[in-house]
Protein backbone atom coordinates (compact mmCIF):
# COMPACT_ATOMS: atom_id res chain seq x y z
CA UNK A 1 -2.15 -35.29 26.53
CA UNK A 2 -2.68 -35.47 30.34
CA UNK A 3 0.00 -37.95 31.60
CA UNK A 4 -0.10 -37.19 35.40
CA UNK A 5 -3.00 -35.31 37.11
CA UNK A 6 -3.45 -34.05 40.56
CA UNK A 7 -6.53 -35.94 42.37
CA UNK A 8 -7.75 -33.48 45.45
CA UNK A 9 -9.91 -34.94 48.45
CA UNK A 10 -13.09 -32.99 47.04
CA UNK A 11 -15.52 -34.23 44.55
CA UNK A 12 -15.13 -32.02 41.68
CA UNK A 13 -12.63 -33.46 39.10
CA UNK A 14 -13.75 -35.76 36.77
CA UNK A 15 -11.96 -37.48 34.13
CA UNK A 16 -13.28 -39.18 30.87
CA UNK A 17 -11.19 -41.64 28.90
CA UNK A 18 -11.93 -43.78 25.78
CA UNK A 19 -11.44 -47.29 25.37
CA UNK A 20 -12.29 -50.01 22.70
CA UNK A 21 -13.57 -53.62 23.35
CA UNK A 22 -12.80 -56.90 21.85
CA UNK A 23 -15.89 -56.31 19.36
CA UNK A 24 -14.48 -52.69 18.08
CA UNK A 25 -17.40 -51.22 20.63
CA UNK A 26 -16.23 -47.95 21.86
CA UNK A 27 -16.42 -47.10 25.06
CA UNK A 28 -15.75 -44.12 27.73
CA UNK A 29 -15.34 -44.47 31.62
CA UNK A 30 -16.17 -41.51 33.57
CA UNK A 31 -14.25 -41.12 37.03
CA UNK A 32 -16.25 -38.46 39.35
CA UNK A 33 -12.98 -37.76 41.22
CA UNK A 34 -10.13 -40.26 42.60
CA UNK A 35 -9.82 -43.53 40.60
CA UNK A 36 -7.78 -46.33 38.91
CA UNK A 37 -6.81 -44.57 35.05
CA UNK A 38 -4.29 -46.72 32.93
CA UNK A 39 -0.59 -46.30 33.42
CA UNK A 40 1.08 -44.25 30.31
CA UNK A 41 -1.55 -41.73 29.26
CA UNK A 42 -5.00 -40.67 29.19
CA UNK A 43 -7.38 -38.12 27.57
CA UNK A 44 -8.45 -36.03 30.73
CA UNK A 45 -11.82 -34.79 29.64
CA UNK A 46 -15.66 -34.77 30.30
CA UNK A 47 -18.29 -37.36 28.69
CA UNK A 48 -19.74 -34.99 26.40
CA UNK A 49 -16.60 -33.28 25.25
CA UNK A 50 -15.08 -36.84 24.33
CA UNK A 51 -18.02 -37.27 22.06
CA UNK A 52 -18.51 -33.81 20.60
CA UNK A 53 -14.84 -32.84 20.43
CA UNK A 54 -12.52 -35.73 20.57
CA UNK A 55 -14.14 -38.16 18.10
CA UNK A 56 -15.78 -36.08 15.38
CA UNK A 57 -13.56 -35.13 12.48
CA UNK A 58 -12.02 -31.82 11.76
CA UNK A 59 -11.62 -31.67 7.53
CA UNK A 60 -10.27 -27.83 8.20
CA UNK A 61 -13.69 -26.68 7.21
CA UNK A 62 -16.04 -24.37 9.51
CA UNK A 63 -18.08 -27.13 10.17
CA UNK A 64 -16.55 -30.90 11.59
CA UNK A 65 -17.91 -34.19 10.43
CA UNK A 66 -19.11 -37.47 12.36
CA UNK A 67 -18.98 -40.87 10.80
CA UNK A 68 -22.45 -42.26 11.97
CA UNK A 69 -24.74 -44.53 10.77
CA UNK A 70 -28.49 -43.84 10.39
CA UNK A 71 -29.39 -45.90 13.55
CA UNK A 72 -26.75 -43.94 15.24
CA UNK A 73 -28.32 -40.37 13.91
CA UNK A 74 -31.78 -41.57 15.05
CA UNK A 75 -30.68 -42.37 18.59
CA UNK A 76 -29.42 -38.51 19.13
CA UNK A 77 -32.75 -37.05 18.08
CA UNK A 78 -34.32 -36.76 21.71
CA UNK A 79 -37.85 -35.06 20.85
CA UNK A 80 -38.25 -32.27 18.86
CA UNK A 81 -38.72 -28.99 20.68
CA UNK A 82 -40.22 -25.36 19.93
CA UNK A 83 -38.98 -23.95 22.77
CA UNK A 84 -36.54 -20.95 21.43
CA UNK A 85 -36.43 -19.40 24.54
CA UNK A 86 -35.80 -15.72 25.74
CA UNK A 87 -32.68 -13.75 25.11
CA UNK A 88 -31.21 -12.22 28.04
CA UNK A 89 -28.40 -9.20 28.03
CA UNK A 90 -26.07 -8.69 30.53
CA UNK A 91 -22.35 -7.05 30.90
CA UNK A 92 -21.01 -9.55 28.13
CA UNK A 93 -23.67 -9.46 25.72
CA UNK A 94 -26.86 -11.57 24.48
CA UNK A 95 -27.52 -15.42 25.75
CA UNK A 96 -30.11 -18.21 25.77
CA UNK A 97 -29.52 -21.24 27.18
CA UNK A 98 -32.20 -22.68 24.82
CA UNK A 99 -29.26 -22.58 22.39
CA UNK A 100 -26.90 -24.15 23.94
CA UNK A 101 -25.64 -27.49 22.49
CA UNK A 102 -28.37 -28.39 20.44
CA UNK A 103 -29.45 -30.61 17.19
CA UNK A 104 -31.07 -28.82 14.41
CA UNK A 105 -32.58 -29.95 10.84
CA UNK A 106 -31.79 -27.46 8.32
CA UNK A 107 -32.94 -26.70 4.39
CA UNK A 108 -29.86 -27.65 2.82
CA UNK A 109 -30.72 -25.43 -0.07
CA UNK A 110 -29.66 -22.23 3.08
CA UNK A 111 -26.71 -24.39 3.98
CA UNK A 112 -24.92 -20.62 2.79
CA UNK A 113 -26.83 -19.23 5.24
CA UNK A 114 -26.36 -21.43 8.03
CA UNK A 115 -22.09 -20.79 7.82
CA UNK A 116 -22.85 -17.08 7.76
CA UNK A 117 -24.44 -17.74 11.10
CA UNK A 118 -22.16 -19.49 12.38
CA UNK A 119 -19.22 -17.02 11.74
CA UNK A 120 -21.22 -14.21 13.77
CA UNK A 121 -20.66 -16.31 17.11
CA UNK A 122 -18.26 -14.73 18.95
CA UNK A 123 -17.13 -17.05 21.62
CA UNK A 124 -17.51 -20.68 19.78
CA UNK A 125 -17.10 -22.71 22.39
CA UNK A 126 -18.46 -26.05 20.43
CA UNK A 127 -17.43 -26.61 17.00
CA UNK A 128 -20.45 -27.33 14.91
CA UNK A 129 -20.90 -30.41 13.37
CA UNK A 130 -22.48 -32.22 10.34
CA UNK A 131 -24.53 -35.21 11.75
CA UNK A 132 -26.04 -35.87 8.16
CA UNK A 133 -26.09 -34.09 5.08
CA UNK A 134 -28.66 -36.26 3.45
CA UNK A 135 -31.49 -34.99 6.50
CA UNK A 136 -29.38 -31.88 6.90
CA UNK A 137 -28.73 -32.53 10.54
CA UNK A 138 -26.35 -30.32 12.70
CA UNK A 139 -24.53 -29.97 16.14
CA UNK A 140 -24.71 -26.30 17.05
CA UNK A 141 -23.96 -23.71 20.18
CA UNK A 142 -25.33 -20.49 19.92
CA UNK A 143 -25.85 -20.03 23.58
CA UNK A 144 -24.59 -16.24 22.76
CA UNK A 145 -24.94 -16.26 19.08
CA UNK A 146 -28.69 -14.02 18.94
CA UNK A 147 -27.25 -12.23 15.46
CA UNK A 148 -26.60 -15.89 13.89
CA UNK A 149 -29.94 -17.27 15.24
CA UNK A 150 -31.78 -14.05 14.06
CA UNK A 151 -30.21 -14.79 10.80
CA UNK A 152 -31.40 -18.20 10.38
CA UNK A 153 -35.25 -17.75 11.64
CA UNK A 154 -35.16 -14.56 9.03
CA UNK A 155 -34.65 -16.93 6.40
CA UNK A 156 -36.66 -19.76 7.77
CA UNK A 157 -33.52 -22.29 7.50
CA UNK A 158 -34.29 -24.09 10.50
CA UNK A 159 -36.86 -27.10 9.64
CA UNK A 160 -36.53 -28.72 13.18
CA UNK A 161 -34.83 -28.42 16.46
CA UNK A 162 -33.20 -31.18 19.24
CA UNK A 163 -32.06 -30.85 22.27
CA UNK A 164 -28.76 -32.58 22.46
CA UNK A 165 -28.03 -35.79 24.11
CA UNK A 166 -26.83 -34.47 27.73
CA UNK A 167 -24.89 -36.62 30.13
CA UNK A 168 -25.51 -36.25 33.83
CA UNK A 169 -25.12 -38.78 36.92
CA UNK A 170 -27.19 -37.89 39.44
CA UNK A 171 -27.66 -39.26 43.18
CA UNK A 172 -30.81 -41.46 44.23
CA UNK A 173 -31.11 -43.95 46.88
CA UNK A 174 -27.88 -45.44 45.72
CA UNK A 175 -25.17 -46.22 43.66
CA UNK A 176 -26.86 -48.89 41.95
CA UNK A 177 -30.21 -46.03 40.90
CA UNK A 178 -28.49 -43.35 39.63
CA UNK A 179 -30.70 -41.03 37.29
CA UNK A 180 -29.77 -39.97 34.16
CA UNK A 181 -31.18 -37.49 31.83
CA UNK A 182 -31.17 -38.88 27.75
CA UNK A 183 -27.51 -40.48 28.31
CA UNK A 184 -29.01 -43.51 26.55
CA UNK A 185 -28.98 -41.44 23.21
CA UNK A 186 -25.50 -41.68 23.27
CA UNK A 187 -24.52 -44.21 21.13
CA UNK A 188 -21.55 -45.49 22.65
CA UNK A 189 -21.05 -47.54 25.92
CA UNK A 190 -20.69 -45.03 28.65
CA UNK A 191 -19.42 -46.51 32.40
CA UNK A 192 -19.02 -44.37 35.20
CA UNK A 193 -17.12 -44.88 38.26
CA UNK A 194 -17.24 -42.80 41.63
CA UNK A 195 -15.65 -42.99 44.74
CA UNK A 196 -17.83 -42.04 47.32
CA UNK A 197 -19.54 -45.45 48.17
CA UNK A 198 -16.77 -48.23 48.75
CA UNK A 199 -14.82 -47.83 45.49
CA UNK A 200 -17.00 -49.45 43.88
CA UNK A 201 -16.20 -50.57 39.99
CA UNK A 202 -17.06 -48.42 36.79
CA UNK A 203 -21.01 -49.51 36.21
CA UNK A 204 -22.54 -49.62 32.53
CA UNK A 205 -24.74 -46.39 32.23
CA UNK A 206 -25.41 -47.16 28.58
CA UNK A 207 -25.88 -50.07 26.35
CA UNK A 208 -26.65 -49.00 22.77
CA UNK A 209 -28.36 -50.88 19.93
CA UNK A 210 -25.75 -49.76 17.42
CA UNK A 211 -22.94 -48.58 19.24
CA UNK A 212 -20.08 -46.27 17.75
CA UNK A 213 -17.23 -48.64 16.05
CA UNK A 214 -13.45 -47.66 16.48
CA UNK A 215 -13.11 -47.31 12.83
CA UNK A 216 -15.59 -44.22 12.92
CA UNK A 217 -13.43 -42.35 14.95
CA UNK A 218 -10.57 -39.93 13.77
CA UNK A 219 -7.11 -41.82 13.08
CA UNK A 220 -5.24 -40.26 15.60
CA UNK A 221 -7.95 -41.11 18.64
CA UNK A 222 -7.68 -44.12 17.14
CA UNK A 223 -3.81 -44.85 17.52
CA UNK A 224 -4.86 -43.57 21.46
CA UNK A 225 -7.08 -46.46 22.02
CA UNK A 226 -6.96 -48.30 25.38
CA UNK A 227 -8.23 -52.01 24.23
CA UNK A 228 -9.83 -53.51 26.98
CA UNK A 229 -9.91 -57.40 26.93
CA UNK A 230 -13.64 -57.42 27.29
CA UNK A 231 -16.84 -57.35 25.45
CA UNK A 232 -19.05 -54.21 26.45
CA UNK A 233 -22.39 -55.83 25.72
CA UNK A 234 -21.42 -58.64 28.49
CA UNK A 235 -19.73 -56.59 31.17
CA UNK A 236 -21.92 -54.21 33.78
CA UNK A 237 -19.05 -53.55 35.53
CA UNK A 238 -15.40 -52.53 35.25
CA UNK A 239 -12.40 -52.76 37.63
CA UNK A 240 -9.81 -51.62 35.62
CA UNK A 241 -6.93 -52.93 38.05
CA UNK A 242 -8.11 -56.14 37.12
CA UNK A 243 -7.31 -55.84 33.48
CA UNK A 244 -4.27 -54.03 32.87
CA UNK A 245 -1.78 -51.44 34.64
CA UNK A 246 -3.53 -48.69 36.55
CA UNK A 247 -2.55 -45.21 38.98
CA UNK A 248 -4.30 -42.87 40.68
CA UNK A 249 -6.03 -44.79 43.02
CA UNK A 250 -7.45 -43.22 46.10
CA UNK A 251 -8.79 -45.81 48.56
CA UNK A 252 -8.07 -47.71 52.06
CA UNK A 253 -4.23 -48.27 52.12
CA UNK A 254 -2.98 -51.32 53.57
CA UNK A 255 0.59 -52.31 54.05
CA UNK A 256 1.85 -55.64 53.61
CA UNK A 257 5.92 -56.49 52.03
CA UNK A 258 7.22 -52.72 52.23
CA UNK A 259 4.47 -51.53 49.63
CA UNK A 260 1.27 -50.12 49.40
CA UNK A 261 -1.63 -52.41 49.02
CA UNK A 262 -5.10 -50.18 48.02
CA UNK A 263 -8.53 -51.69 48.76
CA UNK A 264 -10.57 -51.88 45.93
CA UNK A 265 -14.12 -53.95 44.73
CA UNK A 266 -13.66 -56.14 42.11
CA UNK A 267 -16.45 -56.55 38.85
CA UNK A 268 -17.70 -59.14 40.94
CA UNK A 269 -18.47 -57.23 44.25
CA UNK A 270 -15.80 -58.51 46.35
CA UNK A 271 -12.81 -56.83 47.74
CA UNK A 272 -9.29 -56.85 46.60
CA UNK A 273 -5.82 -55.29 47.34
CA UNK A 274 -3.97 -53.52 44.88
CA UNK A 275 -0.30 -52.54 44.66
CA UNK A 276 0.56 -50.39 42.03
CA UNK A 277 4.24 -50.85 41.94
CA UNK A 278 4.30 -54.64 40.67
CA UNK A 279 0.15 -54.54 39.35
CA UNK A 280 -0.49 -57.13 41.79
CA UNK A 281 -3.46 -58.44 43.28
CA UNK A 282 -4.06 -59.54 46.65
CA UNK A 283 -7.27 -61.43 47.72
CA UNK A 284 -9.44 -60.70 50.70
CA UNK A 285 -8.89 -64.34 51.48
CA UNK A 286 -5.30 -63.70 51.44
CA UNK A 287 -5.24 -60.09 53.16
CA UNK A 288 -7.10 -61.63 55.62
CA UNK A 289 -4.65 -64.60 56.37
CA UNK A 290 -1.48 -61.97 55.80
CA UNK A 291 -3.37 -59.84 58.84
CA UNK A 292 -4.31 -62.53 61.14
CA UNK A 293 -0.31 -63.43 60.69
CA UNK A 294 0.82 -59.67 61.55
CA UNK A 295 2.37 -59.17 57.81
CA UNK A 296 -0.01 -57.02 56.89
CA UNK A 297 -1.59 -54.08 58.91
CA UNK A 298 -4.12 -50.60 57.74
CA UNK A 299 -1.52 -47.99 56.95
CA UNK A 300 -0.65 -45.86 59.78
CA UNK A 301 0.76 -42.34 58.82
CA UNK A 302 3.31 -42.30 61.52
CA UNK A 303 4.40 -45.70 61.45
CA UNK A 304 4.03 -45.60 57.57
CA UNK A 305 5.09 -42.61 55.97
CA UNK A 306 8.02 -42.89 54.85
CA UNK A 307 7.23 -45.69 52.38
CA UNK A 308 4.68 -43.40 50.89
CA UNK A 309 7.58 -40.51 50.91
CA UNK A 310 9.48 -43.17 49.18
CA UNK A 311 7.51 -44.24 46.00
């Protein structure tokens, strides 16, 4: 587990982390790059890898299972595709990205087959993983796996084929119009959070019919848990320094009482002060009056520094 990460002034970390709401919802905020994560731990990963990875279940088999229910299963198959694309070679060996991460319906009666497949990939980046026996469903990467998808169309195992639920944030006009591309076949509650426009609160990308329940997950991402006090389906937005503990933050600085106060917007849209030290809150009301009174002033790094050096 990640317990401290390093947050640089470019825009190309992201961190993932899973939480659980008052109604056993799950739920994952994404963080672009520099942003409130809760004080004493947190899984640093991407959306998709939280979902693939973290909360299937390994049974020490080949193949990992997933606990979902048959709304769940129908909300992950995005429209069937025959595109099998072209395999290219280059200095490492055979790829398609046609393969890559996808959802495929199988004749259980090759099920054999489909392992011996499998165990020709030589790079197995993804872990397959059972979606449903009963329709013969399965997660599968074989980006560079041509032998093992060879294999399979030789014996005519493959009855359908998915592309994979994909999660991507992507800029418009806005904050507020971000495209995305089939995140709403996730079926969990997915809020993302970035830092570029005003620091701005984690907004509700997703909001799923029949969303994944914390007792679907594996026991141990259970016991990891962050329980927000909160009900998904209610909440668009998300300001996690108003609900519990939080580090990390990257924002204005002001100074008020010796510590450092960080500007942040609330789930409501208005601004607050956050010090990190005593998980206070400060009003823009009160900032304002503390200013106005010369006990609070915009951190200065010459006049400042060495309470930052401090901490």
């Amino acid at each position: 587990m990640k317990i401290n990460k390093e947050y640089p002034a470019t825009h190309s970390m992201s961190t993932a982390w899973y939480c659980v709401d008052e109604d056993g919802n799950v739920g994952v905020i994404d963080i672009e790059d520099n942003g409130p994560v809760p004080v004493g731990g947190y899984e640093q990963n991407c959306v998709e890898e939280v979902f693939w990875d973290d909360f299937s279940i390994d049974n020490g088999d080949l193949i990992k299972d997933y606990m979902l229910n048959p709304e769940q299963i129908f909300s992950l198959l995005i429209e069937p595709t025959d595109n099998y694309g072209n395999w290219d070679k280059n200095e490492y060996g055979w790829s398609n990205s046609e393969w890559m991460y996808v959802i495929i319906k199988i004749d259980m009666s090759k099920l054999e087959i489909l392992k011996q497949a499998l165990s020709k990939d030589r790079s197995s980046f993804q872990r397959p993983i059972c979606l449903s026996k009963e329709q013969g469903l399965f997660y599968v990467d074989f980006f560079d796996n041509k032998e093992g998808v060879e294999l399979l169309e030789k014996n005519n195992v493959i009855l359908a084929k998915y592309e994979a639920p994909h999660y991507s944030t992507q800029w418009a006009e806005g904050y507020e119009e971000k495209g995305v591309k089939n995140t709403n076949a996730f079926p969990l509650f997915i809020y993302h959070q970035d830092y570029v426009l005003n620091d701005l609160p984690a907004m509700r990308l997703t909001n799923p019919p029949s969303p994944l329940k914390i007792d679907q997950l594996p026991k141990e991402i259970q016991a990891k848990m962050h329980k927000l006090p909160l009900k998904f389906k209610e909440t668009e937005r998300i300001q996690l320094a108003e609900l519990m503990p939080v580090e990390h933050i990257w924002s204005m600085d002001y100074v008020y009482d010796g510590k450092i106060w960080w500007e942040l917007a609330s789930s409501d849209d208005s601004l607050i002060y956050y010090n990190e030290e005593s998980n206070t809150i400060i009003t823009k009301e009160r900032m304002d009056i503390l200013i106005a009174n010369g006990e609070a002033e915009e951190f200065n790094w010459d006049k400042h520094r060495h309470i930052k050096e401090e901490r």
